[in-house]
C-alpha atoms as a PDB file:
ATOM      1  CA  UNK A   1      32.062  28.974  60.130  1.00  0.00           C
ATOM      2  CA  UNK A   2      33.717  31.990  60.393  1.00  0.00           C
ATOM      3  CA  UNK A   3      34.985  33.234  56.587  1.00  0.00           C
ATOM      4  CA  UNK A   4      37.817  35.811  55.267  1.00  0.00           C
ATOM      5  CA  UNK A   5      36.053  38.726  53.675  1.00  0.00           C
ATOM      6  CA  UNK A   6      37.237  41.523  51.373  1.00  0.00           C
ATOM      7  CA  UNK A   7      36.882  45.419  52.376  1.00  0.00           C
ATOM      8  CA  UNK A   8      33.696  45.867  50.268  1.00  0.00           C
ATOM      9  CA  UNK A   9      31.995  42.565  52.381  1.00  0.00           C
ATOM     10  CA  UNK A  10      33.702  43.777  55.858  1.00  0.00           C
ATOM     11  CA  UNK A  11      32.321  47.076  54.735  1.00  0.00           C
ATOM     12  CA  UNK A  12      28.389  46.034  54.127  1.00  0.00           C
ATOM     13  CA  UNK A  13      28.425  43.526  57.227  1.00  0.00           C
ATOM     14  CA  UNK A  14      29.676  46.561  59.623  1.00  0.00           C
ATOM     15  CA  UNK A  15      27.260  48.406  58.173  1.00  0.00           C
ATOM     16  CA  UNK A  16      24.695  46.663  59.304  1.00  0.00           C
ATOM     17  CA  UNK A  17      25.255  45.640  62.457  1.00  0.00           C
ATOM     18  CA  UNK A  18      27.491  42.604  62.410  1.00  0.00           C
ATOM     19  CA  UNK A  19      30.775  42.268  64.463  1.00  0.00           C
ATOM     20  CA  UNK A  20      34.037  41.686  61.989  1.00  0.00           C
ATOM     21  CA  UNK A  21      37.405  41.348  62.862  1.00  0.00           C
ATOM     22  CA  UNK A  22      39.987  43.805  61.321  1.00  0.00           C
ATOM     23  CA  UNK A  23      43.235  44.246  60.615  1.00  0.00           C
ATOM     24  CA  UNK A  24      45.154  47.249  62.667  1.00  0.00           C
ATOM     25  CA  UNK A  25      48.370  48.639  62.836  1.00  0.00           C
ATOM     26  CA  UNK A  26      49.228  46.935  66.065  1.00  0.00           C
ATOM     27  CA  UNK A  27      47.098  43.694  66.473  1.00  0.00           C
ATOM     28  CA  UNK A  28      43.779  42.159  65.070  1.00  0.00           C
ATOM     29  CA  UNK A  29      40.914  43.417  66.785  1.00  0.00           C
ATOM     30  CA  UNK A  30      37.308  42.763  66.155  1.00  0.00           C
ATOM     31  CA  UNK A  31      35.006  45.845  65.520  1.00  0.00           C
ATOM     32  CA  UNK A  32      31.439  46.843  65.804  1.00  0.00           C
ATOM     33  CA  UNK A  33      30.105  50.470  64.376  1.00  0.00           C
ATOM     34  CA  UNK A  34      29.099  52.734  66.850  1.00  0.00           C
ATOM     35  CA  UNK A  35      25.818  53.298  65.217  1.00  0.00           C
ATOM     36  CA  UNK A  36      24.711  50.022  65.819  1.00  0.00           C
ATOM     37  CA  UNK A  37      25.049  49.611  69.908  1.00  0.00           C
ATOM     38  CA  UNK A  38      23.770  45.821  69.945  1.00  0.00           C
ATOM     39  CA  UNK A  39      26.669  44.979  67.844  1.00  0.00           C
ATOM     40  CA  UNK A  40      28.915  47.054  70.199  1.00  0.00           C
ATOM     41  CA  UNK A  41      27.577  45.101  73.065  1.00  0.00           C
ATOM     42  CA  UNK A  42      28.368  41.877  71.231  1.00  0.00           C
ATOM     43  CA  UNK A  43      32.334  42.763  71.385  1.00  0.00           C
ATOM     44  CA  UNK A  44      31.801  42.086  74.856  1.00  0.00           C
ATOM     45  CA  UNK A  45      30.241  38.561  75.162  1.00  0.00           C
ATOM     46  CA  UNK A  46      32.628  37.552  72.062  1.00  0.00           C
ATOM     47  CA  UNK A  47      35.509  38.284  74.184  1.00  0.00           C
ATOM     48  CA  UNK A  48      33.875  37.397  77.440  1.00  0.00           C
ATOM     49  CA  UNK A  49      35.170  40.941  78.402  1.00  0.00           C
ATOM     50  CA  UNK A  50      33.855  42.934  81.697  1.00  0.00           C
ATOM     51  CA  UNK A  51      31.063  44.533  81.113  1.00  0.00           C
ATOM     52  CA  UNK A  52      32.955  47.656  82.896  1.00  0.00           C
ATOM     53  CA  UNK A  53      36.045  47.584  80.875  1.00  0.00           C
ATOM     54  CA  UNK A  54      35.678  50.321  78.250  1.00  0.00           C
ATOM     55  CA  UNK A  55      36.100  49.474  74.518  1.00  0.00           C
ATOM     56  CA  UNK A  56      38.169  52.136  72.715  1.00  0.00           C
ATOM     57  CA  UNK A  57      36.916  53.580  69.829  1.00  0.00           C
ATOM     58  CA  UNK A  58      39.194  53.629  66.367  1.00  0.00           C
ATOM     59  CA  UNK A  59      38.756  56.713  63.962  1.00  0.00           C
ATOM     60  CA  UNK A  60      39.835  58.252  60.779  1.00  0.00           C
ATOM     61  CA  UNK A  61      40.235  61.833  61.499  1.00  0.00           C
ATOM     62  CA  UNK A  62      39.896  64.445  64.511  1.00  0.00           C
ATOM     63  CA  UNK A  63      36.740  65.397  62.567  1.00  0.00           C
ATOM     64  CA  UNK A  64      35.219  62.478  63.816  1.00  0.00           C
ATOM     65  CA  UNK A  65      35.573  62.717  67.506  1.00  0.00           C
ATOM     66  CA  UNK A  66      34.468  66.133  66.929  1.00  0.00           C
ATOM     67  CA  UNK A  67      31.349  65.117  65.179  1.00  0.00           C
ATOM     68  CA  UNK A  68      30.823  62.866  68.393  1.00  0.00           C
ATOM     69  CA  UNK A  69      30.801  66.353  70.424  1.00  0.00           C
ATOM     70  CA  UNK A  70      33.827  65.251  72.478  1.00  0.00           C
ATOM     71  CA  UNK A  71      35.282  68.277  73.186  1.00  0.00           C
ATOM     72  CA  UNK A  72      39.081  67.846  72.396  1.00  0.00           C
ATOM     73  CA  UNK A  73      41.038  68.894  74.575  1.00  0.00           C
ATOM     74  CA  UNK A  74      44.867  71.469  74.344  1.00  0.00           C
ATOM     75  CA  UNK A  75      47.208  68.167  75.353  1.00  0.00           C
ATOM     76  CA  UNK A  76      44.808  65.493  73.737  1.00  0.00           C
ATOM     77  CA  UNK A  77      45.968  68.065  70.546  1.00  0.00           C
ATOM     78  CA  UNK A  78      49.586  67.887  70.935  1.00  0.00           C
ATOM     79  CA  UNK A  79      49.399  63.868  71.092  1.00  0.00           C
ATOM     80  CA  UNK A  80      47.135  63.231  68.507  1.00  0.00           C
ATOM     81  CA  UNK A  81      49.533  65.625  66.323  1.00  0.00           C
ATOM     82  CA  UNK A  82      52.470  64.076  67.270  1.00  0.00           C
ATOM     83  CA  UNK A  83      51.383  60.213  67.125  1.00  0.00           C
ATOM     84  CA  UNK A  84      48.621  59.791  64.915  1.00  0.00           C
ATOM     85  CA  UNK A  85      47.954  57.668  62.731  1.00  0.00           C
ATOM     86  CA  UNK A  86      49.552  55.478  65.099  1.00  0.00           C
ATOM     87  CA  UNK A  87      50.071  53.598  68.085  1.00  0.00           C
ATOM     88  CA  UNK A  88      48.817  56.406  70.682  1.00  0.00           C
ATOM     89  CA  UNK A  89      45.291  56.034  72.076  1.00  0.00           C
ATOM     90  CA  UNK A  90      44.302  58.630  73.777  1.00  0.00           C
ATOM     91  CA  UNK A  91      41.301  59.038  76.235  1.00  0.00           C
ATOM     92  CA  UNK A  92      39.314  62.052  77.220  1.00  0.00           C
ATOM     93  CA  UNK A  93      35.857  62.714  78.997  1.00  0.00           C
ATOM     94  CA  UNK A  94      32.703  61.949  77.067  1.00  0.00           C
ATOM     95  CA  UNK A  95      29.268  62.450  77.829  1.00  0.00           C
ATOM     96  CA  UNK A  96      27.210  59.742  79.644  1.00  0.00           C
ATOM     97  CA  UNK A  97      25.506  58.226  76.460  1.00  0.00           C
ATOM     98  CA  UNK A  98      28.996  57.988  74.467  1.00  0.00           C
ATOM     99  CA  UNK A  99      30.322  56.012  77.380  1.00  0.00           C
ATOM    100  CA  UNK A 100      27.757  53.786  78.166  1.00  0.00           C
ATOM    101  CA  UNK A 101      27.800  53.066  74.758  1.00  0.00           C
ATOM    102  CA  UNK A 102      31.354  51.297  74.915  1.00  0.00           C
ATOM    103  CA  UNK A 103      30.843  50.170  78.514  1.00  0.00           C
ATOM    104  CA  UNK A 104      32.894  53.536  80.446  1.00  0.00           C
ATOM    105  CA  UNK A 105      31.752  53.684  84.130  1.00  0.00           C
ATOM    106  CA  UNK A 106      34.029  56.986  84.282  1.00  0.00           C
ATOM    107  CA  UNK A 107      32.730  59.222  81.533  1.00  0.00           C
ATOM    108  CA  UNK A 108      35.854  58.825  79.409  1.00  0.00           C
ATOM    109  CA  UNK A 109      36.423  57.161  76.394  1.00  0.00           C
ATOM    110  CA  UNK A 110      39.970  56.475  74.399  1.00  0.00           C
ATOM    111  CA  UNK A 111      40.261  57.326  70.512  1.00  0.00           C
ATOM    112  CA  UNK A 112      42.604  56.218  68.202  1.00  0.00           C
ATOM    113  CA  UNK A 113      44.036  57.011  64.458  1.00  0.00           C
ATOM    114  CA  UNK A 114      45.454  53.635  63.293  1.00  0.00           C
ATOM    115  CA  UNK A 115      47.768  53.722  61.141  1.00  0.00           C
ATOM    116  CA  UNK A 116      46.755  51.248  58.569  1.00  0.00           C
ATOM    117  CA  UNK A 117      45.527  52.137  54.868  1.00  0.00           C
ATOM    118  CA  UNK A 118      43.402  49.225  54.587  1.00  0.00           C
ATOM    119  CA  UNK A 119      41.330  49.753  57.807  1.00  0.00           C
ATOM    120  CA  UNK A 120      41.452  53.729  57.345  1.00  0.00           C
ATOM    121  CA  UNK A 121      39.487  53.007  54.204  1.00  0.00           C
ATOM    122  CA  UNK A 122      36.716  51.109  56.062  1.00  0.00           C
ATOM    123  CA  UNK A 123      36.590  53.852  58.946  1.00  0.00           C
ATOM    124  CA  UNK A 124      36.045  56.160  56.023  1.00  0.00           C
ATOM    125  CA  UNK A 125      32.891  54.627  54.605  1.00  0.00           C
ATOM    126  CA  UNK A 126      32.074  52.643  58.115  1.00  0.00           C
ATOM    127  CA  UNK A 127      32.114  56.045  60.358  1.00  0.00           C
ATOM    128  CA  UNK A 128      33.894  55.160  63.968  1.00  0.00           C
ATOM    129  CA  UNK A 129      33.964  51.837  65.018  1.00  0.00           C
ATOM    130  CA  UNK A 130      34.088  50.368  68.391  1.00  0.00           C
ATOM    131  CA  UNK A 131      37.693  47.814  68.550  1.00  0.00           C
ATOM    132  CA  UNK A 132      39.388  46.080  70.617  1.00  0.00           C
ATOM    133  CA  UNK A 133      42.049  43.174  70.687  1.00  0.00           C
ATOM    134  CA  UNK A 134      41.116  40.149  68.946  1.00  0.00           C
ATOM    135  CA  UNK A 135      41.136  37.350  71.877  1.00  0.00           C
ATOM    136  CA  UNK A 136      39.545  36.622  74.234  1.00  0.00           C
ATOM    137  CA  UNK A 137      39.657  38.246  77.286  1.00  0.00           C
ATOM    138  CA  UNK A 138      42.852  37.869  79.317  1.00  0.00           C
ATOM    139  CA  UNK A 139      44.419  35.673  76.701  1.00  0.00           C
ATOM    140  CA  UNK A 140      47.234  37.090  74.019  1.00  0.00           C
ATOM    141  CA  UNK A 141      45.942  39.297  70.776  1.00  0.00           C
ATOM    142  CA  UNK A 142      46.320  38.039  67.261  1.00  0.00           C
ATOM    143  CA  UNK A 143      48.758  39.174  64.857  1.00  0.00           C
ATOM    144  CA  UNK A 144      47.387  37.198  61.663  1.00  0.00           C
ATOM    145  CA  UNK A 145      43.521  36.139  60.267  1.00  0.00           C
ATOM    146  CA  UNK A 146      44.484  32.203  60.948  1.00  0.00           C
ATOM    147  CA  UNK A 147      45.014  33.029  64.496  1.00  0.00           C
ATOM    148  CA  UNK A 148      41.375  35.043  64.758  1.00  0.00           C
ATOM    149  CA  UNK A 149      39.642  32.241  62.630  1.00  0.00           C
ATOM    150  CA  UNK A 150      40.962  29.873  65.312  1.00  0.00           C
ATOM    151  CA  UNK A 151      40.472  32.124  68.623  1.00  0.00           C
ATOM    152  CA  UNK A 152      36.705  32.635  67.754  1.00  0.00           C
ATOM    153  CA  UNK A 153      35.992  29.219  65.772  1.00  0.00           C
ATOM    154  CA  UNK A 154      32.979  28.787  68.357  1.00  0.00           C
ATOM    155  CA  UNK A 155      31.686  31.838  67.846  1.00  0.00           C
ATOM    156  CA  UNK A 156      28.835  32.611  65.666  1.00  0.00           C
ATOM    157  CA  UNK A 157      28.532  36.509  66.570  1.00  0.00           C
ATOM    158  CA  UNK A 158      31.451  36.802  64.542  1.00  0.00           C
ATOM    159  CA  UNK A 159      30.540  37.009  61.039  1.00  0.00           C
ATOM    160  CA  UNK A 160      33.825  37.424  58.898  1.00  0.00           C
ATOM    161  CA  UNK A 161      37.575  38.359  58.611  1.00  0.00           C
ATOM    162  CA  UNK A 162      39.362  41.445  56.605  1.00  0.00           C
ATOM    163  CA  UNK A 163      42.704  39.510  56.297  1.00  0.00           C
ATOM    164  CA  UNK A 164      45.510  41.906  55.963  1.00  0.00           C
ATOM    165  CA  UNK A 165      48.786  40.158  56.656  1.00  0.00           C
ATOM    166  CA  UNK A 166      50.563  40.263  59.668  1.00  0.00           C
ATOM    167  CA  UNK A 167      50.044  43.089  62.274  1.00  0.00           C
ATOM    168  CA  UNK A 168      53.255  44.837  63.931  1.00  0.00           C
ATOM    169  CA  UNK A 169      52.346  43.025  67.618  1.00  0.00           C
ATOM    170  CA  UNK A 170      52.900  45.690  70.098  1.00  0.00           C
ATOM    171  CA  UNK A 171      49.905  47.196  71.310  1.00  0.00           C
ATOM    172  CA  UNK A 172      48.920  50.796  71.513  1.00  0.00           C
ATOM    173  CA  UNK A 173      50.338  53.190  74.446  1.00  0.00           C
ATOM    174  CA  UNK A 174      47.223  54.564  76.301  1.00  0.00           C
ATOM    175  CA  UNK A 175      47.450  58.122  77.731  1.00  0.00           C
ATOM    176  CA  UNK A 176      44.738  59.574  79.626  1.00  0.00           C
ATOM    177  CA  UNK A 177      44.030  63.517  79.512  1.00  0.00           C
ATOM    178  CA  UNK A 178      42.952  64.771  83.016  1.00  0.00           C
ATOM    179  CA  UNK A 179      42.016  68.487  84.554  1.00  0.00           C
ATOM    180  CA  UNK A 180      44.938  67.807  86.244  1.00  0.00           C
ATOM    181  CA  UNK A 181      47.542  66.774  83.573  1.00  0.00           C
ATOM    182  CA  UNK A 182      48.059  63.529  82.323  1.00  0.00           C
ATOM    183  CA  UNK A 183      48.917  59.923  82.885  1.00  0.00           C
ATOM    184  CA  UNK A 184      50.091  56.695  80.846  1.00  0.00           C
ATOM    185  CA  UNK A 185      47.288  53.850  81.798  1.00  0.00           C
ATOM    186  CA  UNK A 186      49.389  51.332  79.587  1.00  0.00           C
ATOM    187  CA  UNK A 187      53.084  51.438  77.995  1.00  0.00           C
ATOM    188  CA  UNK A 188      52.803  50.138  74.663  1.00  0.00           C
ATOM    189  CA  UNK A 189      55.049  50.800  71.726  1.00  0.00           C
ATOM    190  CA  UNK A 190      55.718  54.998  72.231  1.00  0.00           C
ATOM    191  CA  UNK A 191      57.557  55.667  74.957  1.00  0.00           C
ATOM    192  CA  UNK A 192      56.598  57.417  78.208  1.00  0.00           C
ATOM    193  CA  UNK A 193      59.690  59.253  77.134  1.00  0.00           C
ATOM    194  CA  UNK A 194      58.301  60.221  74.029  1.00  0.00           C
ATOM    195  CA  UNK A 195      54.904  61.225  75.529  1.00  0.00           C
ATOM    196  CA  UNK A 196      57.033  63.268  77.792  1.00  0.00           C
ATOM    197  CA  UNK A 197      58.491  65.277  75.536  1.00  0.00           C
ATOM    198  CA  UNK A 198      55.377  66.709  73.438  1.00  0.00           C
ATOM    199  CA  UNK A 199      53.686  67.332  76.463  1.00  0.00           C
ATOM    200  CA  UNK A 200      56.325  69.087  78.215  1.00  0.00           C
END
């Protein structure tokens, strides 16, 4: 039976290679750390997600994607200073063993600062975790831990729950940086407005 866990339990579990689910600044998502790619690979038969759809990757500073060697780049700058911590993911090219990692067929990955103390604090101790939406695959993300605890009741990769209220519901806007320029793969809460104007 899946259980609510505090930070300190969420904390050891994704430590060591367990899949949680987390509280974000948009929606519930469940998370793996990168460090531990069976547990990434888990986030995909939990959701019963394509193999081929890429899981983004949540962090706590641009010192992390740096530390990745993802080289960052001019526009990806302006963004990430203009939205983040928040509701902007933003995806750039990788190399081949960072995106196989979260299941990118194009060399790119998308990175996020959430804007959320409670999860910034695990990402801290936890390093860069692999997230996405809590639900299963095609069906609507959860906004509270009762909803999780019922979506995955089934599943026994899931081993716990950082409860931390009710998330905001909208879902990240998703820009990706090209050689070319730029272009909005999903409207979420910013604005293609808003993107428009940092990155004119």
């Amino acid at each position: 039976m899946i259980e609510i866990v505090p930070r300190d339990e969420a904390v050891r579990l994704l430590k060591s290679g367990r899949v949680v689910a987390v509280p974000t600044d948009t929606v519930y998502g469940v998370a793996a750390a990168l460090t531990h790619p069976k547990a990434v690979a888990e986030l995909f038969a939990l959701k019963d997600r394509p193999s081929d759809a890429a899981l983004p990757v949540l962090v706590d500073s641009l010192s992390d994607i740096e530390g990745m060697g993802v080289a960052w780049p001019t526009l990806a700058d302006r963004l990430s200073s203009a939205f983040w911590p928040g509701a902007l993911t933003i995806v750039v090219a990788v190399d081949q063993a960072l995106a196989e990692l979260v299941g990118s067929t194009e060399k790119t990955v998308g990175f996020r600062v959430p804007n959320h103390e409670v999860l910034r604090d695990v990402l801290v101790e936890c390093g860069p975790l692999a997230v996405t939406s809590a639900n299963v695959h095609g069906e609507p993300p959860c906004n509270n831990a009762d909803e999780v605890m019922s979506a995955f009741a089934d599943q026994a990769v899931l081993e716990g729950v950082l409860d931390g209220d009710i998330c905001a519901g909208a879902v990240s806007t998703v820009v990706e940086i090209l050689d070319s320029g730029w272009r909005i793969l999903r409207q979420g809460s910013i604005s293609a407005d808003e993107i428009e104007r940092v990155l004119a």
